[in-house]
Protein backbone atom coordinates (compact mmCIF):
# COMPACT_ATOMS: atom_id res chain seq x y z
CA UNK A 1 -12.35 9.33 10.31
CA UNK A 2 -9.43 11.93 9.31
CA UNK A 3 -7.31 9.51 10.32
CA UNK A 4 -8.73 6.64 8.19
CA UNK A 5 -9.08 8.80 4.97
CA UNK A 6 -5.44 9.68 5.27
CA UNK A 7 -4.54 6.60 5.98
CA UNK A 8 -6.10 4.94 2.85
CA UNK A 9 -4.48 7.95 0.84
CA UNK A 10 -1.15 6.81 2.15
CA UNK A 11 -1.36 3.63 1.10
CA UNK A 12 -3.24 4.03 -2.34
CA UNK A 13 -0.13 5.05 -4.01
CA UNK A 14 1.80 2.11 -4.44
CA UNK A 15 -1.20 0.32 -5.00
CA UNK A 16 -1.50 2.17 -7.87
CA UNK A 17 1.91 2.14 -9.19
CA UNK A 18 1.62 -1.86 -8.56
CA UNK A 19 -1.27 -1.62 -10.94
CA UNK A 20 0.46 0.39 -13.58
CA UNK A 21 3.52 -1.79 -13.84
CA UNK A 22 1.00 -4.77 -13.93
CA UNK A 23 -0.35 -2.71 -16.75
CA UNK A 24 2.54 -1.53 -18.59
CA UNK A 25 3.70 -5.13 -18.14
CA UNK A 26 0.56 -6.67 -20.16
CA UNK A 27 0.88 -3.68 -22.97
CA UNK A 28 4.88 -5.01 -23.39
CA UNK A 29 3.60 -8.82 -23.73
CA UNK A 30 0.75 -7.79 -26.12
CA UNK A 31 3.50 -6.30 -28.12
CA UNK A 32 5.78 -9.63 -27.67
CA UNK A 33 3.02 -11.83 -28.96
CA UNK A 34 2.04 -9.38 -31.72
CA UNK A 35 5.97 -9.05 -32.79
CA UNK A 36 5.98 -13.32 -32.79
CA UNK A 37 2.31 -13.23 -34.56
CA UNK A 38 3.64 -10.56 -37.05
CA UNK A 39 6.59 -12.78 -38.66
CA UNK A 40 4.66 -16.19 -38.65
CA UNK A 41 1.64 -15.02 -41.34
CA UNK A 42 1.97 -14.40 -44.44
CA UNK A 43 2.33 -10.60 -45.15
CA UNK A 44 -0.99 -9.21 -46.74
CA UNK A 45 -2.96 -10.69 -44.05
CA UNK A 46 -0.38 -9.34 -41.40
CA UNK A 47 -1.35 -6.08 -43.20
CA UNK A 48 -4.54 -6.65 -42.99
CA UNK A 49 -4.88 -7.14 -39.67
CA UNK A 50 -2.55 -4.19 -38.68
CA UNK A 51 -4.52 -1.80 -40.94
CA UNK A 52 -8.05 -3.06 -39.08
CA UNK A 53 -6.05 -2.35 -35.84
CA UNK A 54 -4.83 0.99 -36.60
CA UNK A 55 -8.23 2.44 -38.55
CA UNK A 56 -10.36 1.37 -34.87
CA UNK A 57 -7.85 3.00 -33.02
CA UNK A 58 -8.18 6.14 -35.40
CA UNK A 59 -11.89 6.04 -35.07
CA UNK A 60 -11.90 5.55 -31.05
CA UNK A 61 -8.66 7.76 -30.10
CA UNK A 62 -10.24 10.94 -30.07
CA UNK A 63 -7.39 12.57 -27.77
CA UNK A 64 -4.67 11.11 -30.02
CA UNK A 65 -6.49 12.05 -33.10
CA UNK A 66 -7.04 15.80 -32.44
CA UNK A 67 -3.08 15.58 -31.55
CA UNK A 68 -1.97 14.89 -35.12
CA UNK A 69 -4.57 16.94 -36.86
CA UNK A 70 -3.15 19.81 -34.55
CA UNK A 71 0.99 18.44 -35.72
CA UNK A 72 -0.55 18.08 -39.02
CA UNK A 73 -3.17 21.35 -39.78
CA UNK A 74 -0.03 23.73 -40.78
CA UNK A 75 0.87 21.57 -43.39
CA UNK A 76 -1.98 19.93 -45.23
CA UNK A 77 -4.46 22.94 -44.19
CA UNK A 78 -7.92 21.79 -42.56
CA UNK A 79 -11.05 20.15 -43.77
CA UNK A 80 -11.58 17.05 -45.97
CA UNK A 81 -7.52 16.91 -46.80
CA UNK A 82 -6.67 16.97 -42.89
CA UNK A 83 -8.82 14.14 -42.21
CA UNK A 84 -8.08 12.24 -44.52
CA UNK A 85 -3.94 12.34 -43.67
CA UNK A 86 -4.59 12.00 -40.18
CA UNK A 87 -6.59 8.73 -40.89
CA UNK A 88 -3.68 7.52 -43.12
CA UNK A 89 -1.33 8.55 -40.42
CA UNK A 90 -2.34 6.41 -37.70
CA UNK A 91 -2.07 3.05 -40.62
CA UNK A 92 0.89 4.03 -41.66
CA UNK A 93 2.26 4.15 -37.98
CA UNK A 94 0.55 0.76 -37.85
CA UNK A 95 2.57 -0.54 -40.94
CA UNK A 96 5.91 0.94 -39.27
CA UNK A 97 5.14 -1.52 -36.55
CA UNK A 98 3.94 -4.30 -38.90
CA UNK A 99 7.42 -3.58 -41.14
CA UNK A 100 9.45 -3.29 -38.15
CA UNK A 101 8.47 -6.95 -36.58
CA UNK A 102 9.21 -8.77 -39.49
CA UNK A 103 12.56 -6.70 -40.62
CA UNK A 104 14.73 -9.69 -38.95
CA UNK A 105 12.99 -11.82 -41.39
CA UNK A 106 14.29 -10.49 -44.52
CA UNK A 107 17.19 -11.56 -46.19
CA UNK A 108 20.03 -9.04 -47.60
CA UNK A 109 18.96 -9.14 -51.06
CA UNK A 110 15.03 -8.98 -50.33
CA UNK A 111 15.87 -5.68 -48.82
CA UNK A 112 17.99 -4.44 -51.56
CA UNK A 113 15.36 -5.48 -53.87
CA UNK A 114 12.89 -3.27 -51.76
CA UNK A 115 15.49 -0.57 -51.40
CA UNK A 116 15.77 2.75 -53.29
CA UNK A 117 16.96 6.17 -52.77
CA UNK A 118 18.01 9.45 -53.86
CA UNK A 119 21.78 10.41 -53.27
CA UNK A 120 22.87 7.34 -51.62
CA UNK A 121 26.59 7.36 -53.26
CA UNK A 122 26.97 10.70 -51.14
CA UNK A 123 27.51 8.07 -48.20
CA UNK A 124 29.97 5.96 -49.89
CA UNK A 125 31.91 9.26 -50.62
CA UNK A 126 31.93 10.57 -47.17
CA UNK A 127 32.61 7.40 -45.46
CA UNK A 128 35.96 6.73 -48.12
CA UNK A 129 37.55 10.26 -46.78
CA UNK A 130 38.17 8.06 -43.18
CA UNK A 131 35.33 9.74 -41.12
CA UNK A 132 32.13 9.23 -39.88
CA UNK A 133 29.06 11.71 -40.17
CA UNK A 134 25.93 12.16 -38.59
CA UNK A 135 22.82 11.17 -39.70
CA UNK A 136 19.57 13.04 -38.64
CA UNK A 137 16.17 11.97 -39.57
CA UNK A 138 12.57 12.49 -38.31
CA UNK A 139 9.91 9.88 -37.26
CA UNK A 140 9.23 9.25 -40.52
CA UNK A 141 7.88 6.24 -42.66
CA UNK A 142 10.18 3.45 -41.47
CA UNK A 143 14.08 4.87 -39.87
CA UNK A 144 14.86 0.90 -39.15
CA UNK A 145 14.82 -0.11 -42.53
CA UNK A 146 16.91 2.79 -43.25
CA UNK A 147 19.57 1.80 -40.87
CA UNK A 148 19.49 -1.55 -41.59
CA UNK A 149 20.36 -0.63 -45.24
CA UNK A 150 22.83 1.34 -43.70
CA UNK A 151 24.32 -0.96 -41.46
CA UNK A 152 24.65 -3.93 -43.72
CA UNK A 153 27.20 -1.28 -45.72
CA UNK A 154 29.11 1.20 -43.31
CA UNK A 155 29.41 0.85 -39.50
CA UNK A 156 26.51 2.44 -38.02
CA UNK A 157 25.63 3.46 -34.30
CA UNK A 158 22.15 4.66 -33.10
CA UNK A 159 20.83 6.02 -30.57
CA UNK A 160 17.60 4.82 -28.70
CA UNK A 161 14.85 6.38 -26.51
CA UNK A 162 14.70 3.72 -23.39
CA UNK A 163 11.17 2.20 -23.93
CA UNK A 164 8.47 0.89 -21.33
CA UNK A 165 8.77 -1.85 -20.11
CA UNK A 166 11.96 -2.73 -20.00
CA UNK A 167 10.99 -6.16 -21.83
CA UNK A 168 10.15 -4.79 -24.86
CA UNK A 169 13.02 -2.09 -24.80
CA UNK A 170 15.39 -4.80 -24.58
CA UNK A 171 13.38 -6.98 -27.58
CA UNK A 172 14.60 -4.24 -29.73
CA UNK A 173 17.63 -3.47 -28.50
CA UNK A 174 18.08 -7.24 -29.68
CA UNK A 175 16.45 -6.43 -32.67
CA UNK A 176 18.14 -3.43 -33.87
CA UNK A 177 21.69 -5.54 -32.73
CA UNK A 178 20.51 -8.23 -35.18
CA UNK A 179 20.68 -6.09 -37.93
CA UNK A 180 24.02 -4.59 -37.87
CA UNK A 181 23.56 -1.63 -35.58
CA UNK A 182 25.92 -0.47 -32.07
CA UNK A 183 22.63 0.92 -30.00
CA UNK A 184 23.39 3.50 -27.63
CA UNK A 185 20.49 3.97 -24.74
CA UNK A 186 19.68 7.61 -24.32
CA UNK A 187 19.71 7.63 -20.80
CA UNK A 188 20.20 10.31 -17.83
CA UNK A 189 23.85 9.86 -16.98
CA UNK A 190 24.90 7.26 -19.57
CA UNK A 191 27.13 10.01 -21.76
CA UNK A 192 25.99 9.31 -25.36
CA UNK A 193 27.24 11.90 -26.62
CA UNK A 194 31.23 11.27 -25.62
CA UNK A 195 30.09 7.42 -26.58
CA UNK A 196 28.74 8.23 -30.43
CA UNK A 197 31.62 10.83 -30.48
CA UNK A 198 34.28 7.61 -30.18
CA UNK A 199 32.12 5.45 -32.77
CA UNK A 200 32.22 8.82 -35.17
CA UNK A 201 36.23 8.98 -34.59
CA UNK A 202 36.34 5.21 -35.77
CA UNK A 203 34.81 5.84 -38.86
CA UNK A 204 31.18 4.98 -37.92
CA UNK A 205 27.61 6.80 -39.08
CA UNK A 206 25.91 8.37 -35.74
CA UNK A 207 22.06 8.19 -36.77
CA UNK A 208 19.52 9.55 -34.48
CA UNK A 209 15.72 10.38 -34.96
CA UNK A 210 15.93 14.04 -33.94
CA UNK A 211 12.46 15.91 -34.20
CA UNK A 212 11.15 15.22 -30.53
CA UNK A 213 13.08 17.58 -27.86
CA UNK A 214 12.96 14.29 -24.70
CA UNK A 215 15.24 16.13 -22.37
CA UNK A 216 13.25 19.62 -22.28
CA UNK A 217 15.93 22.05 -23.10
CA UNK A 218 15.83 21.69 -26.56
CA UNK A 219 16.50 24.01 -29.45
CA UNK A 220 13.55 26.05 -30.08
CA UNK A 221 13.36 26.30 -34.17
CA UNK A 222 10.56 27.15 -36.89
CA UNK A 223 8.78 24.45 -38.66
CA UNK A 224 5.88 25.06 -40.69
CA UNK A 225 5.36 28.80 -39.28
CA UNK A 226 5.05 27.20 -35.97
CA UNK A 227 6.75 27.24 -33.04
CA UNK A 228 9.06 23.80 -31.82
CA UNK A 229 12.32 22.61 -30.33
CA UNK A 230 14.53 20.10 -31.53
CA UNK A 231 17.45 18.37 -29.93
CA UNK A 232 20.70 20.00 -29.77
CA UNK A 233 22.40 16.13 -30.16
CA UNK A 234 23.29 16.50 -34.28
CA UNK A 235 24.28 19.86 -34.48
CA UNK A 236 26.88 19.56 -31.15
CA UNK A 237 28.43 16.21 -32.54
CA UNK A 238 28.59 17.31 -35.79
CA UNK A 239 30.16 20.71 -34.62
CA UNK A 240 32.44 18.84 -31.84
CA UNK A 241 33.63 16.38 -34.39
CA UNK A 242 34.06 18.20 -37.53
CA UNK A 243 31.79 15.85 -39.39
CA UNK A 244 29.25 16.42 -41.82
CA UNK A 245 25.60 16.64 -40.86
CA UNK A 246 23.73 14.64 -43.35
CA UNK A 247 19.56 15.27 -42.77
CA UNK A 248 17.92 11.77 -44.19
CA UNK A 249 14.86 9.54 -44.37
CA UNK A 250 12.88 6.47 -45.63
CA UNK A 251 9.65 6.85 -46.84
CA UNK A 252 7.26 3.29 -46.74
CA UNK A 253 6.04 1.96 -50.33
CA UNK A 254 2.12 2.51 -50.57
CA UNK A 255 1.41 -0.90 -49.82
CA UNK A 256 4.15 -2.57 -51.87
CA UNK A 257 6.78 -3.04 -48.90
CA UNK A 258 9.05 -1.01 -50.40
CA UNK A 259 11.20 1.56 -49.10
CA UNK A 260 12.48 5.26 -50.18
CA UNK A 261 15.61 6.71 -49.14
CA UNK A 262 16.32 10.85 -49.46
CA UNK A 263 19.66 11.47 -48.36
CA UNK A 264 20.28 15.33 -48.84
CA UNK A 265 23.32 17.18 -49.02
CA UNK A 266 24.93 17.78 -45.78
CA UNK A 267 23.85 21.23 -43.72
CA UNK A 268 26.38 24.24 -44.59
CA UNK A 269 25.85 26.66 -41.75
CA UNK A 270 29.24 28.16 -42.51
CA UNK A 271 30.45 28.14 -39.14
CA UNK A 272 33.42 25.86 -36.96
CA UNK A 273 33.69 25.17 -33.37
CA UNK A 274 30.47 24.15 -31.07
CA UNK A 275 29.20 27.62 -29.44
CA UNK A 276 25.26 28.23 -28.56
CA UNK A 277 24.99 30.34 -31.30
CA UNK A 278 26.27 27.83 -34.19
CA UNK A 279 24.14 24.91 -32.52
CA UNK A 280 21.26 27.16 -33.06
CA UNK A 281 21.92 28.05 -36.42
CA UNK A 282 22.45 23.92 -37.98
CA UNK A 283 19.72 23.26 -35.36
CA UNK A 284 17.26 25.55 -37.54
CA UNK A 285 19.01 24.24 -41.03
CA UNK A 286 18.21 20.64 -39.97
CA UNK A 287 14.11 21.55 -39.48
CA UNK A 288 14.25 23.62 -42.55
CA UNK A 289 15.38 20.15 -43.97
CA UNK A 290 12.52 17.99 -41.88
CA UNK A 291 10.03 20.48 -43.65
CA UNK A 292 11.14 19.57 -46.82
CA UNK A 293 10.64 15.67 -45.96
CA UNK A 294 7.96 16.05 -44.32
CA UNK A 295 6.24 17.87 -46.68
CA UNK A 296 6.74 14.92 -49.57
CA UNK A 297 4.83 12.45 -47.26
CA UNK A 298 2.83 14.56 -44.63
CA UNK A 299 0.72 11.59 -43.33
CA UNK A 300 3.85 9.39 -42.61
CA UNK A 301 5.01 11.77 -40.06
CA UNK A 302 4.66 9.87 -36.77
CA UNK A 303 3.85 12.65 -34.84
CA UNK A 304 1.42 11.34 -32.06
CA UNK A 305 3.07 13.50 -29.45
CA UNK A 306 2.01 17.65 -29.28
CA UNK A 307 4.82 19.27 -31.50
CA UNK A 308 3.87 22.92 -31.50
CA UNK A 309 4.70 25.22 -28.49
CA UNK A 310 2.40 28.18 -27.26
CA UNK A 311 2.08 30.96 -29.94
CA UNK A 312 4.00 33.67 -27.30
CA UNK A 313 6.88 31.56 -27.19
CA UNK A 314 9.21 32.93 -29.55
CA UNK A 315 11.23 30.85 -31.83
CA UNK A 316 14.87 33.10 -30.99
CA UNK A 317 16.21 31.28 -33.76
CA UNK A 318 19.19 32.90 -35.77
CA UNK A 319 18.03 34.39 -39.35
């Protein structure tokens, strides 16, 4: 009987990693479909539709729910006002889907008709002195209209987080490729950064969404009084290429499909040469910046993923 039990055990796991990839496979069609569904109706019942979707989810995601009151609770406080931006987070994330599917759809001048911004020239100004620059945003309102606007302008690169599965990671790799943007995958061994460092030397814009540490050894910063780490990525191309490090992001219409771009000016640590010390320092300017945007628009923060370390783990961020 010892035998039999550790038998079964042997064999159970790739049973159940057969079942997850059948799994993970069926959430990547759903998404297919829903992309092909998305740009085929008309747009306020596409809304709709999304906005039903998102406010069950909200209502039956009770794990996911408590995560962005907890992301969201030193910013908008507690009680009536938290749950009301949480609720209004999870349909905006819905609408960055929604906005996202049917992006390809949109013609140059329907975007630029969308389109506004604060400091935008700043771009044109940077990119005329023969050099890239690195743009850093969070996961905020909608990043791929943003670089599409970008895109269709200056040469742009980005750089991805490899989805699951693979089918839908390489749907908007596609995607993304349709609408002006070089994509480079962030992936173990692939050397972004000596890739976006080349595209920055040609002239090109580096943009990547920087507020989620995916690697683990991350730059621990202060946000909101609390405790987080951000990505090193901006602050060591930015220091290794002598390139300005421009903080930016596009904020969704209320339910006009428009988009707002804040471009601010770029971070000033008043320091040369990539050491531990100066990535620290422009790594804590750039989420003194993501406060400030964040703080505009709290609920279209797309943070469905635990942001804030342990209380006893000290920031050790320079002053």
């Amino acid at each position: 009987m010892c035998d039999g039990r550790r038998a079964r055990f042997v064999a159970r796991p790739p049973r159940d990693r057969m079942i997850r990839r059948i799994k993970l496979a069926l959430v990547g069609v759903g998404y297919l479909i829903g992309w092909r569904l998305a740009r085929l109706a008309p747009r306020r019942l596409v809304q709709r539709v999304f906005d039903a979707m998102s406010t069950r989810t909200w209502r039956r995601d009770e794990r996911r729910r408590a995560t962005v009151a907890e992301n969201l609770s030193p910013i908008v406080g507690v009680g009536s006002g938290l749950e009301e931006a949480v609720r209004r987070a999870f349909i905006l994330y819905g609408r960055y889907w929604m906005e996202t599917f049917r992006m390809q759809d949109l013609s140059s001048a329907e975007l630029g008709e969308r389109f506004t911004g604060e400091n935008l020239a700043m771009l044109d100004e940077i990119h005329k002195r023969g050099h890239g620059g690195v743009l850093a945003t969070p996961h905020l309102g909608n990043w791929d209209a943003g670089g599409r606007w970008v895109a269709e302008r200056w040469p742009l690169t980005v750089v991805v987080e490899v989805l699951r599965p693979k089918m839908l990671f390489d749907r908007f790799v596609a995607h993304r490729r349709s609408l002006g943007m070089t994509i480079v995958p962030l992936v173990r061994g692939g050397d972004a950064t000596t890739k976006c460092l080349a595209k920055i030397r040609e002239g090109s814009y580096v943009a990547l969404v920087s507020d989620r540490d995916l690697s683990g050894s991350g730059v621990p910063v202060r946000m909101f009084g609390k405790t987080t780490k951000l990505p090193p990525g901006p602050a060591v191309l930015s220091l290794r290429a002598g390139v300005p490090l421009i903080p930016a992001c596009i904020y969704q219409g209320a339910d006009d499909g428009t988009w707002h771009a804040w471009v601010m000016e770029p971070i000033n640590g008043g320091v040369e040469g990539e050491t531990p010390e100066n990535v620290a320092l422009l790594t804590q300017r750039l989420a003194e910046a993501f406060e400030r945007m964040i703080e505009r628009e709290p609920a279209q923060w797309h943070a469905f993923q635990r942001m804030w370390l342990p209380s006893d783990s000290p920031a050790e961020t320079p002053a």
